[in-house]
ModelCIF file with pLDDT and N, C-alpha, C, O atoms, coordinates in Angstrom:
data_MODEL
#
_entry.id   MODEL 
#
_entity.id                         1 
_entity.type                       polymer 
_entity.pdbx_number_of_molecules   1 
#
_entity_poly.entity_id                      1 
_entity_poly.type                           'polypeptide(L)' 
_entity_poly.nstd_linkage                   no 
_entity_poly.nstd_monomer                   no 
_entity_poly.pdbx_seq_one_letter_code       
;(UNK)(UNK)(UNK)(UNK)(UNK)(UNK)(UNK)(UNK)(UNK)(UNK)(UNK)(UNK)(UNK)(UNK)(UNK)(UNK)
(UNK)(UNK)(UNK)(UNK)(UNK)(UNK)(UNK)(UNK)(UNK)(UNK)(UNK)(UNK)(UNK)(UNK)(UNK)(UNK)
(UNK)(UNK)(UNK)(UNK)(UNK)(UNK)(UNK)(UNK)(UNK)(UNK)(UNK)(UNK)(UNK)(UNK)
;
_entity_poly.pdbx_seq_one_letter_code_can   XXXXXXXXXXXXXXXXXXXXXXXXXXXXXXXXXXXXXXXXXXXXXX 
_entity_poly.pdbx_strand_id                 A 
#
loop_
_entity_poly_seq.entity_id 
_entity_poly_seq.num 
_entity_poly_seq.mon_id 
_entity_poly_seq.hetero 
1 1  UNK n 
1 2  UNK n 
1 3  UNK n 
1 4  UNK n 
1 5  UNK n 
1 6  UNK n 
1 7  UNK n 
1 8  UNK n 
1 9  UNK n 
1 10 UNK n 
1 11 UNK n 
1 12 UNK n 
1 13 UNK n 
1 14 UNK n 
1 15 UNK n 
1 16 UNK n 
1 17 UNK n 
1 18 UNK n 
1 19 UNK n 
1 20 UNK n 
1 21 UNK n 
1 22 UNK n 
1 23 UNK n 
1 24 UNK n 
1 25 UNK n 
1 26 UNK n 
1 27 UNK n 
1 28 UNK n 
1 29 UNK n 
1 30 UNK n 
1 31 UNK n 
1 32 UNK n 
1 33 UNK n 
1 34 UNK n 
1 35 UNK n 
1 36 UNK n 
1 37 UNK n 
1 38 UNK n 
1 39 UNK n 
1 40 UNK n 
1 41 UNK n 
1 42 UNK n 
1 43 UNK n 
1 44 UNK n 
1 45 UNK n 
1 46 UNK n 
#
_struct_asym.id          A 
_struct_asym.entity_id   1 
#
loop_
_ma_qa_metric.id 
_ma_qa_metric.mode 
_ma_qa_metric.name 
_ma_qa_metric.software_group_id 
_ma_qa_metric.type 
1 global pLDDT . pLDDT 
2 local  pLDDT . pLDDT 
#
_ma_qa_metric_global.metric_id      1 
_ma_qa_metric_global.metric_value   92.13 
_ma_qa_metric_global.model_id       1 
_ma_qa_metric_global.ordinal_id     1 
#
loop_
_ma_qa_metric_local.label_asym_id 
_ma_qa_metric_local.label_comp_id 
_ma_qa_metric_local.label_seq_id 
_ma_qa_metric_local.metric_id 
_ma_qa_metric_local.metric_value 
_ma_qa_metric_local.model_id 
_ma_qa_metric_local.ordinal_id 
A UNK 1  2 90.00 1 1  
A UNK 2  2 85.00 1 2  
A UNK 3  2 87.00 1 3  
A UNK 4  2 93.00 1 4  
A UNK 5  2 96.00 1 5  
A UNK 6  2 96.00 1 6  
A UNK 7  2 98.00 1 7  
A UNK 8  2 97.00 1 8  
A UNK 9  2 97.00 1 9  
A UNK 10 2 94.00 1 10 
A UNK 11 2 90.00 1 11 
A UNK 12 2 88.00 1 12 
A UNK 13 2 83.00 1 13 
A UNK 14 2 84.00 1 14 
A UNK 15 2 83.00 1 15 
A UNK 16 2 86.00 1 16 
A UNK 17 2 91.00 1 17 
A UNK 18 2 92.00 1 18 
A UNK 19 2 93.00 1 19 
A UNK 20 2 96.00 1 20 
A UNK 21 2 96.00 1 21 
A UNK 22 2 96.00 1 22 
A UNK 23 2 95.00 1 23 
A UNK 24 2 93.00 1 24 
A UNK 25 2 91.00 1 25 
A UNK 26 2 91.00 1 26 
A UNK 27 2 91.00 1 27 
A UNK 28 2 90.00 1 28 
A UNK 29 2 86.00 1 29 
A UNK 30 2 88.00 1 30 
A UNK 31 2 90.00 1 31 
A UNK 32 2 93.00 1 32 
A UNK 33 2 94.00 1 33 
A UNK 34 2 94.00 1 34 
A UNK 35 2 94.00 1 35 
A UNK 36 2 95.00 1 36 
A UNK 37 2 95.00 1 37 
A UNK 38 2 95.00 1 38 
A UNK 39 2 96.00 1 39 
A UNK 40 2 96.00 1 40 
A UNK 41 2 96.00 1 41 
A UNK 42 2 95.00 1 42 
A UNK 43 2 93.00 1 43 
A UNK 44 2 91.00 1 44 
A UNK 45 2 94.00 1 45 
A UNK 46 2 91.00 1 46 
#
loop_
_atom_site.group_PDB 
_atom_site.id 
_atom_site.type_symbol 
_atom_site.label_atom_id 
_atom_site.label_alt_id 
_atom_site.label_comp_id 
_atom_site.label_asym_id 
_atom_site.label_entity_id 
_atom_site.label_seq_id 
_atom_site.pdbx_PDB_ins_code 
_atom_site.Cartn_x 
_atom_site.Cartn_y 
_atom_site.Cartn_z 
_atom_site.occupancy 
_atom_site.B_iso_or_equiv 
_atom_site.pdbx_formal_charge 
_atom_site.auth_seq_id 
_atom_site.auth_comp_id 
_atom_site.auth_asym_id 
_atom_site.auth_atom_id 
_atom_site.pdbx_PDB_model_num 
ATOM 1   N N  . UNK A 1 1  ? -12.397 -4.344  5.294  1.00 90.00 ? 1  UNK A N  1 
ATOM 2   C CA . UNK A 1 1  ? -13.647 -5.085  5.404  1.00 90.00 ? 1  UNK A CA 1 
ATOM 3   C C  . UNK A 1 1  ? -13.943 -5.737  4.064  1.00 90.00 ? 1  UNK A C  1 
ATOM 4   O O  . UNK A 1 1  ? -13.086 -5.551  3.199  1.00 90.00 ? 1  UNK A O  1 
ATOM 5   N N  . UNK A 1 2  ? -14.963 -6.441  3.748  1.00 85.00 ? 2  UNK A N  1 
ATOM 6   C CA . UNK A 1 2  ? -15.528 -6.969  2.541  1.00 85.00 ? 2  UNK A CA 1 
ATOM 7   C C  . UNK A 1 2  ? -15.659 -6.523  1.017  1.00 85.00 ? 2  UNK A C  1 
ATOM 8   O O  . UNK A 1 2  ? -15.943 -7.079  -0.044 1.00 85.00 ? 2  UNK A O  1 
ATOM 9   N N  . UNK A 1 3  ? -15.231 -4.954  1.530  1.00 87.00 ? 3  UNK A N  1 
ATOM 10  C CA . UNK A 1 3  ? -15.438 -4.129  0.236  1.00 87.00 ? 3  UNK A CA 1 
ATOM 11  C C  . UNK A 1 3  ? -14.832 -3.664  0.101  1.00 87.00 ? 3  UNK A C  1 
ATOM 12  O O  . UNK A 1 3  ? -14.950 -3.166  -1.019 1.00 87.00 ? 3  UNK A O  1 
ATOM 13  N N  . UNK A 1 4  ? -13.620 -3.225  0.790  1.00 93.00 ? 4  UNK A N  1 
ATOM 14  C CA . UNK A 1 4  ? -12.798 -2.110  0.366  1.00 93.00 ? 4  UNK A CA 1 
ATOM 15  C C  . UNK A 1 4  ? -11.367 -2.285  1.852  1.00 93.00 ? 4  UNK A C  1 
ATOM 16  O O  . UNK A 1 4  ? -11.414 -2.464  3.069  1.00 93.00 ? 4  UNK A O  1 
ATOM 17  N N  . UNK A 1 5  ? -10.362 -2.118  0.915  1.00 96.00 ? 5  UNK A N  1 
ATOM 18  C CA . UNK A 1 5  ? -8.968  -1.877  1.901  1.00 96.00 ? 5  UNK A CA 1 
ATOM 19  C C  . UNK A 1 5  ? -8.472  -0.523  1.839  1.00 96.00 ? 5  UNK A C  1 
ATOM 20  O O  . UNK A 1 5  ? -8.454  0.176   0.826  1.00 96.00 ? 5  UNK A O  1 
ATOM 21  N N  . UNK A 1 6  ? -8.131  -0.249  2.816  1.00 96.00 ? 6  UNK A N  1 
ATOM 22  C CA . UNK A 1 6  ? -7.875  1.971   3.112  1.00 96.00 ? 6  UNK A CA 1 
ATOM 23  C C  . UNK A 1 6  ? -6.924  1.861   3.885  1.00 96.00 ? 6  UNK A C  1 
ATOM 24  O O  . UNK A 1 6  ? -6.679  0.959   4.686  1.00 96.00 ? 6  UNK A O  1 
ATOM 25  N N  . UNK A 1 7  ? -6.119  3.208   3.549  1.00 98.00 ? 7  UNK A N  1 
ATOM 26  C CA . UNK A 1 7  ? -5.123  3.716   4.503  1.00 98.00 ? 7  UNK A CA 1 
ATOM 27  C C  . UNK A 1 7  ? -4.320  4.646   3.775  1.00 98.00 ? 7  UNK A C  1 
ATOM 28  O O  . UNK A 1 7  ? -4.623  4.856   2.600  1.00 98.00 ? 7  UNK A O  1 
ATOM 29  N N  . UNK A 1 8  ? -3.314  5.257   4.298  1.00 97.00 ? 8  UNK A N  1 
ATOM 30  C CA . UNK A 1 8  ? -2.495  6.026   3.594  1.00 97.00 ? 8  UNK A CA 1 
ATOM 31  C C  . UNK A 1 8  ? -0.975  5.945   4.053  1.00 97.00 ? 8  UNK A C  1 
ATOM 32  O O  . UNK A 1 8  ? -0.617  6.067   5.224  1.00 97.00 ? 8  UNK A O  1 
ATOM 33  N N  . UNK A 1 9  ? -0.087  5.709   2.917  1.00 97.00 ? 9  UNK A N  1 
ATOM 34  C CA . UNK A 1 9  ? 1.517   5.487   2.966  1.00 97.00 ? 9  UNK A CA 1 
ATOM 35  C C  . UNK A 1 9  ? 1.924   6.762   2.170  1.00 97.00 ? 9  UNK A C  1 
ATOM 36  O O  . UNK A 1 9  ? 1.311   7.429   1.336  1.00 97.00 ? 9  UNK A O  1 
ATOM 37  N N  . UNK A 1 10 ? 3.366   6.890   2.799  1.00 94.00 ? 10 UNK A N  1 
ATOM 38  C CA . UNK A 1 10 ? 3.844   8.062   2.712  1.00 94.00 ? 10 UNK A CA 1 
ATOM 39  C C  . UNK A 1 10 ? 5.522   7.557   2.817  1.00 94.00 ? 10 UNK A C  1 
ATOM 40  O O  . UNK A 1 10 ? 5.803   6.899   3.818  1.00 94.00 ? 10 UNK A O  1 
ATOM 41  N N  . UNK A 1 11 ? 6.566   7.827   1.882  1.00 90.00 ? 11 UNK A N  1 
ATOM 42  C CA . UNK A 1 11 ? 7.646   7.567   1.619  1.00 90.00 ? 11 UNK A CA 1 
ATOM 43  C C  . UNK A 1 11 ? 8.332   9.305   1.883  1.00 90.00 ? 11 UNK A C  1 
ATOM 44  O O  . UNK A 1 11 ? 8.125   10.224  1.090  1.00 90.00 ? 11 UNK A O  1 
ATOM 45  N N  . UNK A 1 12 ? 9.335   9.461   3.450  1.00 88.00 ? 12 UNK A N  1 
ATOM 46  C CA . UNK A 1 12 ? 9.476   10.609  3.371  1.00 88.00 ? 12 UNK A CA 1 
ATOM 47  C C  . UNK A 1 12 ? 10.701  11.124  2.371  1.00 88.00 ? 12 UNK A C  1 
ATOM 48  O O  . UNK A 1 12 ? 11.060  12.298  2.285  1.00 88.00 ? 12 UNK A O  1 
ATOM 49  N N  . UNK A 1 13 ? 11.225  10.096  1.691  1.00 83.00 ? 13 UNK A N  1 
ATOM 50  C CA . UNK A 1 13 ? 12.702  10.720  0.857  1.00 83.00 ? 13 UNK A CA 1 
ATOM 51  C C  . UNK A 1 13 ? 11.724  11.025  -0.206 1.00 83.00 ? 13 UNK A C  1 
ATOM 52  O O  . UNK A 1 13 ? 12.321  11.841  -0.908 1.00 83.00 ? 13 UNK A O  1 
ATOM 53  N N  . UNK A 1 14 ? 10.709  10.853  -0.653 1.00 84.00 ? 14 UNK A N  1 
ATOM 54  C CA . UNK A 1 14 ? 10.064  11.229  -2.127 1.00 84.00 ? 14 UNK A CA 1 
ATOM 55  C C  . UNK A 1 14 ? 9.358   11.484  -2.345 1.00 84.00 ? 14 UNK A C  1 
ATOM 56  O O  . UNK A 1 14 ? 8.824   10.719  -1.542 1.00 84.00 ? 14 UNK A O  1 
ATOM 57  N N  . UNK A 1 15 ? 8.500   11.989  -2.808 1.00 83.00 ? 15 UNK A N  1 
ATOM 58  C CA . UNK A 1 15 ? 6.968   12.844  -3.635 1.00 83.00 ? 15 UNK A CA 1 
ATOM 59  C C  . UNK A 1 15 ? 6.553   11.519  -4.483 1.00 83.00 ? 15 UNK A C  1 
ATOM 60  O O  . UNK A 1 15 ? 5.437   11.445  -4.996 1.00 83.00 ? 15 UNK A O  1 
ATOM 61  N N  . UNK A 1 16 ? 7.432   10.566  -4.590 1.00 86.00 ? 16 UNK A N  1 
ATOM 62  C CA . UNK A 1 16 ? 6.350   9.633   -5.580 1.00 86.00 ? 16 UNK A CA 1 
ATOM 63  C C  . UNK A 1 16 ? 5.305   8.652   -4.694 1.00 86.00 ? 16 UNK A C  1 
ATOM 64  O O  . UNK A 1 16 ? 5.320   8.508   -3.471 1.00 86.00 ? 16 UNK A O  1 
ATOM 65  N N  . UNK A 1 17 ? 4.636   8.187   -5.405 1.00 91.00 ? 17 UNK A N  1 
ATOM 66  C CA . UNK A 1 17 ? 3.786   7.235   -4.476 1.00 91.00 ? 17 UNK A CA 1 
ATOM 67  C C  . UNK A 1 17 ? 4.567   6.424   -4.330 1.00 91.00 ? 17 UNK A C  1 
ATOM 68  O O  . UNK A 1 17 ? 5.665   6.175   -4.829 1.00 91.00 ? 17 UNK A O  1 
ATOM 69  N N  . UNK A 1 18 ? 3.431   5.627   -2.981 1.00 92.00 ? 18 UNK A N  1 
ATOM 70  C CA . UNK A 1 18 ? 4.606   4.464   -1.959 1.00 92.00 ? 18 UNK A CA 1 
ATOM 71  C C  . UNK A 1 18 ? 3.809   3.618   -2.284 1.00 92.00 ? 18 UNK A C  1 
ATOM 72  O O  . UNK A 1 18 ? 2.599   3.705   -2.495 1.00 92.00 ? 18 UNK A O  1 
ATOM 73  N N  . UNK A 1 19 ? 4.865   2.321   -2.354 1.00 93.00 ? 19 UNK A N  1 
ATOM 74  C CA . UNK A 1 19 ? 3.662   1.538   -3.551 1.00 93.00 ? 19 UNK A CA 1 
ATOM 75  C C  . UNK A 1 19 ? 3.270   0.144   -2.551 1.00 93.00 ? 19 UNK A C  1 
ATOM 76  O O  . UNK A 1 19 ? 4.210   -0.616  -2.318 1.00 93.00 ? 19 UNK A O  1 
ATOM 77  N N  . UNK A 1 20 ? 2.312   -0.095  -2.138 1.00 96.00 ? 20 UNK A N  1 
ATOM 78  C CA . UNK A 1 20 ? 1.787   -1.081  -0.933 1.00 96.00 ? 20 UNK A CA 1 
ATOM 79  C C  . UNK A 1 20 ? 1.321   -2.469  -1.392 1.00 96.00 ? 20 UNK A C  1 
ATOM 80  O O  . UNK A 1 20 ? 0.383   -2.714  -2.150 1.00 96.00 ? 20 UNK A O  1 
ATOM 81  N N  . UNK A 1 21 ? 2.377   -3.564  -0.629 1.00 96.00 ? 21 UNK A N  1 
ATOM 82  C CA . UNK A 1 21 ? 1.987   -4.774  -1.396 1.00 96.00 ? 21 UNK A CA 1 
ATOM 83  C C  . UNK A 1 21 ? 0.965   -5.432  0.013  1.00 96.00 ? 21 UNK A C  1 
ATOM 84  O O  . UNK A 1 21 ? 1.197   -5.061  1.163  1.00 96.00 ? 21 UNK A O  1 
ATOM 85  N N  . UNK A 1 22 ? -0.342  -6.602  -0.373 1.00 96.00 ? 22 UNK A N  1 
ATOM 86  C CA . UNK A 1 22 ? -1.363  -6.834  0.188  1.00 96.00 ? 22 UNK A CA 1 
ATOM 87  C C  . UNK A 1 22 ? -0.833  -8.323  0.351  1.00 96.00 ? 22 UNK A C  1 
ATOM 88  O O  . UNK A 1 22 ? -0.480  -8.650  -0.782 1.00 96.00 ? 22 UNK A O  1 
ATOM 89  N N  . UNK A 1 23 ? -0.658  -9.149  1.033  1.00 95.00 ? 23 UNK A N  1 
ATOM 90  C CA . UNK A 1 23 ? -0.161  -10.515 1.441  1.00 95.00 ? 23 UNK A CA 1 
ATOM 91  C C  . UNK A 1 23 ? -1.449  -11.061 2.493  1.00 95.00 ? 23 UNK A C  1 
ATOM 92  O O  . UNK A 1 23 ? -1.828  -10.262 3.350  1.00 95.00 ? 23 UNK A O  1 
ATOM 93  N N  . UNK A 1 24 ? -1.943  -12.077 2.433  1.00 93.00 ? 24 UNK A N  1 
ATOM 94  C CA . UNK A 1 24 ? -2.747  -13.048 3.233  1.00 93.00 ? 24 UNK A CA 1 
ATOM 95  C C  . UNK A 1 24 ? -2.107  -13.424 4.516  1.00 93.00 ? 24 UNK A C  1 
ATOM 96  O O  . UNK A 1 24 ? -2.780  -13.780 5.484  1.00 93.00 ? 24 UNK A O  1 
ATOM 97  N N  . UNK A 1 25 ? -0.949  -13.357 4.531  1.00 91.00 ? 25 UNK A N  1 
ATOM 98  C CA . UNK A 1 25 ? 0.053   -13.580 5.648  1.00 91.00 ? 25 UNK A CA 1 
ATOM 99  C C  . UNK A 1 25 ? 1.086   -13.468 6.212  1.00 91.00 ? 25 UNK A C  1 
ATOM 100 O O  . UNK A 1 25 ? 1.608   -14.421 5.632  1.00 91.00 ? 25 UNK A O  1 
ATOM 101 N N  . UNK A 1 26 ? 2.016   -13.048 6.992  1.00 91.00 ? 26 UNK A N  1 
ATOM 102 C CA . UNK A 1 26 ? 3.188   -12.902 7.020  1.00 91.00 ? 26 UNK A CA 1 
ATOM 103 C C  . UNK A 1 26 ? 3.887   -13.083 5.664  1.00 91.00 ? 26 UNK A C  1 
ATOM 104 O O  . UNK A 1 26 ? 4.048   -14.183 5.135  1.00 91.00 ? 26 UNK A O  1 
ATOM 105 N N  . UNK A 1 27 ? 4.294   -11.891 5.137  1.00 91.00 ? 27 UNK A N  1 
ATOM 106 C CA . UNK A 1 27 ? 5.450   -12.196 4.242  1.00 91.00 ? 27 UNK A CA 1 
ATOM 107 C C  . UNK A 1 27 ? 6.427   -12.924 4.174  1.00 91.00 ? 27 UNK A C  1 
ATOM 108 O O  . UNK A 1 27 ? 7.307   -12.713 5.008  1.00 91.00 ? 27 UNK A O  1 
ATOM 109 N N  . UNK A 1 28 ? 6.644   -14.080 3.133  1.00 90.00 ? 28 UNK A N  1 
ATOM 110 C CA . UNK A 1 28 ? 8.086   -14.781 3.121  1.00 90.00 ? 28 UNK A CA 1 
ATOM 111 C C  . UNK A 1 28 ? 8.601   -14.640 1.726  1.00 90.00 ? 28 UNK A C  1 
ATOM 112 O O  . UNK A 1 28 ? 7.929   -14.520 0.702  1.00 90.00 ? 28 UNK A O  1 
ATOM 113 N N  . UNK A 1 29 ? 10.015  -14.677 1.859  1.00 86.00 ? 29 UNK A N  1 
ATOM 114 C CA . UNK A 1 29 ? 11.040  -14.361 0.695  1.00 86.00 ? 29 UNK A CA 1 
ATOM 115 C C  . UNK A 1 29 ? 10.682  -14.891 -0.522 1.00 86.00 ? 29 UNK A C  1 
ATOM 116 O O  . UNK A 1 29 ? 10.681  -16.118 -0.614 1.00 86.00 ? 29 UNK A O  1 
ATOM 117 N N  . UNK A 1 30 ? 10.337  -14.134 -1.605 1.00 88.00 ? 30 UNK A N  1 
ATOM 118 C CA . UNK A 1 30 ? 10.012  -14.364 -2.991 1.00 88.00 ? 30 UNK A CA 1 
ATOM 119 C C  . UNK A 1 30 ? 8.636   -14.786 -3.114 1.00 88.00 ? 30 UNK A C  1 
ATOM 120 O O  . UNK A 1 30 ? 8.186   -15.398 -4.082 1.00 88.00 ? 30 UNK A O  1 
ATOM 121 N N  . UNK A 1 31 ? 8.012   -14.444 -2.125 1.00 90.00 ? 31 UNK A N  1 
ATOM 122 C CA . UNK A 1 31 ? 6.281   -14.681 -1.869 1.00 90.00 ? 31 UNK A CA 1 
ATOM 123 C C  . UNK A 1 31 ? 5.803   -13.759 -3.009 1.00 90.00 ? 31 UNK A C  1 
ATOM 124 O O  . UNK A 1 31 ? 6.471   -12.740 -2.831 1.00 90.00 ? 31 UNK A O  1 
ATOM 125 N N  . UNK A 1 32 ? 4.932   -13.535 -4.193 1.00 93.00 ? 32 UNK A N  1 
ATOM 126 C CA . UNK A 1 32 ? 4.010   -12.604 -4.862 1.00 93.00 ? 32 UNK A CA 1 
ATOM 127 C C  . UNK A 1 32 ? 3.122   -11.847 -3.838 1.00 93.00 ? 32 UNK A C  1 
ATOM 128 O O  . UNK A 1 32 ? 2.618   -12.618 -3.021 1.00 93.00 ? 32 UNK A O  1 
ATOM 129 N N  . UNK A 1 33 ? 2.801   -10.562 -3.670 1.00 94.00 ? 33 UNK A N  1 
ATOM 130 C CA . UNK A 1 33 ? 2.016   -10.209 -3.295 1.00 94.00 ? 33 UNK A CA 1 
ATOM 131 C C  . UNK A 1 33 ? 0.448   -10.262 -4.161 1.00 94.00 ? 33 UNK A C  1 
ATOM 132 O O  . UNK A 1 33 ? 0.423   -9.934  -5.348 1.00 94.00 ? 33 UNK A O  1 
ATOM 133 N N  . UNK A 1 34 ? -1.084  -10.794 -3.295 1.00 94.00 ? 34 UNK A N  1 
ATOM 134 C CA . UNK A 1 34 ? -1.608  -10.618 -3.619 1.00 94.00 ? 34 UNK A CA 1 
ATOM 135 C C  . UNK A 1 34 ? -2.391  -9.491  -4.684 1.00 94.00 ? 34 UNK A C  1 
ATOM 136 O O  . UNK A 1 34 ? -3.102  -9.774  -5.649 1.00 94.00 ? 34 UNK A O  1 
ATOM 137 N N  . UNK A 1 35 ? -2.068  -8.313  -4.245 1.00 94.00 ? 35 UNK A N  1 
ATOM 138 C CA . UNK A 1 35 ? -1.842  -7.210  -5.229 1.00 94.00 ? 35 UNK A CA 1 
ATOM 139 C C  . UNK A 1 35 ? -1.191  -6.191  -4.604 1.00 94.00 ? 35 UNK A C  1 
ATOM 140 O O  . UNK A 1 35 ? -1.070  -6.263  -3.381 1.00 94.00 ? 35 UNK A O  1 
ATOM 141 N N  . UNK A 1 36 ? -0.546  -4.834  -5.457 1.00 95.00 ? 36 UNK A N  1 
ATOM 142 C CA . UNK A 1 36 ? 0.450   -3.996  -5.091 1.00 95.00 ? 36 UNK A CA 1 
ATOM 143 C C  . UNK A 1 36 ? -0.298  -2.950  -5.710 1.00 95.00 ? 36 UNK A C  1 
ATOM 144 O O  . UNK A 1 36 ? -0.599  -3.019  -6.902 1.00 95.00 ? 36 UNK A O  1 
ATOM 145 N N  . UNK A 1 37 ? -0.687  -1.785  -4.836 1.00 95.00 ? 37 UNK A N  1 
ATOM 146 C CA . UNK A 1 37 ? -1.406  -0.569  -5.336 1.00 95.00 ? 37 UNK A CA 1 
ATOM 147 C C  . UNK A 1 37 ? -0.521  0.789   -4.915 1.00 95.00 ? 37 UNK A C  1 
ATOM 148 O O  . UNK A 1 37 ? 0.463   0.593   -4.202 1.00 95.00 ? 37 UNK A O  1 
ATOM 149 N N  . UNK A 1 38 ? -0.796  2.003   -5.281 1.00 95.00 ? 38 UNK A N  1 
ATOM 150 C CA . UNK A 1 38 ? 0.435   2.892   -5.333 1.00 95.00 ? 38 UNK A CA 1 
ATOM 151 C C  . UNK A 1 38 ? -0.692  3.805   -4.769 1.00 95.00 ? 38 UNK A C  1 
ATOM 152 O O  . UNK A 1 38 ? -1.746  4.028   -5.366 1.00 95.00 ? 38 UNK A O  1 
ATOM 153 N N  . UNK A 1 39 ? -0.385  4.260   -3.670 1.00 96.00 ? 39 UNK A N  1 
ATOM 154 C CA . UNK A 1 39 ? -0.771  4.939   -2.535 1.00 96.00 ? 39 UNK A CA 1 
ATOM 155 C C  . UNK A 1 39 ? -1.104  6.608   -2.949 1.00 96.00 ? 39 UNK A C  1 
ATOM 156 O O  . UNK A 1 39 ? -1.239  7.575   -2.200 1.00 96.00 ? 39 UNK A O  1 
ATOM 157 N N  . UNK A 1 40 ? -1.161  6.535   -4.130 1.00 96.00 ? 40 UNK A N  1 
ATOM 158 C CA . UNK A 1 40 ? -1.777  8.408   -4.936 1.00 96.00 ? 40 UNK A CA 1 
ATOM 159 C C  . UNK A 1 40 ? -3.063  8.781   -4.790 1.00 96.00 ? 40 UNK A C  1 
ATOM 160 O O  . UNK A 1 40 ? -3.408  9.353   -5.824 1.00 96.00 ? 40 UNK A O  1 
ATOM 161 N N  . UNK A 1 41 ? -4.125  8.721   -3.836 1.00 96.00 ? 41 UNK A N  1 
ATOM 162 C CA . UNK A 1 41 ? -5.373  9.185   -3.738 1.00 96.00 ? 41 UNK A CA 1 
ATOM 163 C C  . UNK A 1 41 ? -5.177  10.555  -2.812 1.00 96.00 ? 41 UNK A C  1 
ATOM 164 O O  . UNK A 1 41 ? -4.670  10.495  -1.692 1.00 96.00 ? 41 UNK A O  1 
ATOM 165 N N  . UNK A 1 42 ? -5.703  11.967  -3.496 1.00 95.00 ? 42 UNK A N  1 
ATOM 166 C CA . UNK A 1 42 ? -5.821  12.826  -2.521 1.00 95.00 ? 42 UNK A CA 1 
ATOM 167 C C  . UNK A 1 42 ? -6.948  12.068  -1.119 1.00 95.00 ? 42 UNK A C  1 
ATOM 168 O O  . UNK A 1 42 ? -7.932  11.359  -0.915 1.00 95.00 ? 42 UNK A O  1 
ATOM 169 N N  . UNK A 1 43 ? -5.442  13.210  -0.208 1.00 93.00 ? 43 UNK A N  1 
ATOM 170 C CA . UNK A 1 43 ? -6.059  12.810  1.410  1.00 93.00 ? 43 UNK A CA 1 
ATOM 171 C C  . UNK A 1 43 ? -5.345  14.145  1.858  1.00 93.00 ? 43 UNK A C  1 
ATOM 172 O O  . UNK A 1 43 ? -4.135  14.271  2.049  1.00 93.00 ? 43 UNK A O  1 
ATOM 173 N N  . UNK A 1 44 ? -6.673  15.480  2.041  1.00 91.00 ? 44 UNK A N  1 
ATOM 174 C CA . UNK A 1 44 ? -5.791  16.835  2.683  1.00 91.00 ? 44 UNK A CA 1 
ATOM 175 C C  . UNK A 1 44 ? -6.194  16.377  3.703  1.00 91.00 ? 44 UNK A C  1 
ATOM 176 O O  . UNK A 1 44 ? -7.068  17.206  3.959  1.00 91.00 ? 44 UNK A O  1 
ATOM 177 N N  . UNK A 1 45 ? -6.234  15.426  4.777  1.00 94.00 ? 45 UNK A N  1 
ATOM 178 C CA . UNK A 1 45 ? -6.115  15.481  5.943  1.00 94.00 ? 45 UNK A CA 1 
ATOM 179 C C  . UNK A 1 45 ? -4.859  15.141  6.987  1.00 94.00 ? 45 UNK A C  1 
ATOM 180 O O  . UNK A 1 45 ? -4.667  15.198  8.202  1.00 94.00 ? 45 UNK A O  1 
ATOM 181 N N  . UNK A 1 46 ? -4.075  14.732  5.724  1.00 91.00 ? 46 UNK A N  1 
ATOM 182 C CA . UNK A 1 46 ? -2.709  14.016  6.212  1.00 91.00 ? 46 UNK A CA 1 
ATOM 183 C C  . UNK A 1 46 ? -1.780  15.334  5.934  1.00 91.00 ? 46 UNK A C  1 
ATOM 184 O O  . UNK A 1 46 ? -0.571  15.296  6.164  1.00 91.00 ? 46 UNK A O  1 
#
C-alpha cells in the first residue's frame, strides 16, 4: 500500500537473507531494480 511493502522470503539452501528486488513491472534483462532489501526481520510465525 502507500506506506509500506511486506512479506517474507526464505532461501531453503541457506540461513542468509534472501535478498528481494522491487521492479514497477515485469522484469527485463539488465533492468535496475527499483530497490533490493534483504529479507532479515524477525517473523516467529513462519
Amino acid at each position: 500500500d502507500c506506506s509500506r511493502l511486506e512479506g517474507w522470503a526464505k532461501d531453503p539452501d541457506t540461513s542468509l537473507p534472501t535478498r528481494v528486488e522491487i521492479y514497477r513491472r515485469p522484469r527485463v534483462a539488465g533492468e535496475r531494480p527499483l530497490a533490493t532489501i534483504k529479507a532479515r526481520r524477525l517473523r516467529q510465525d513462519l
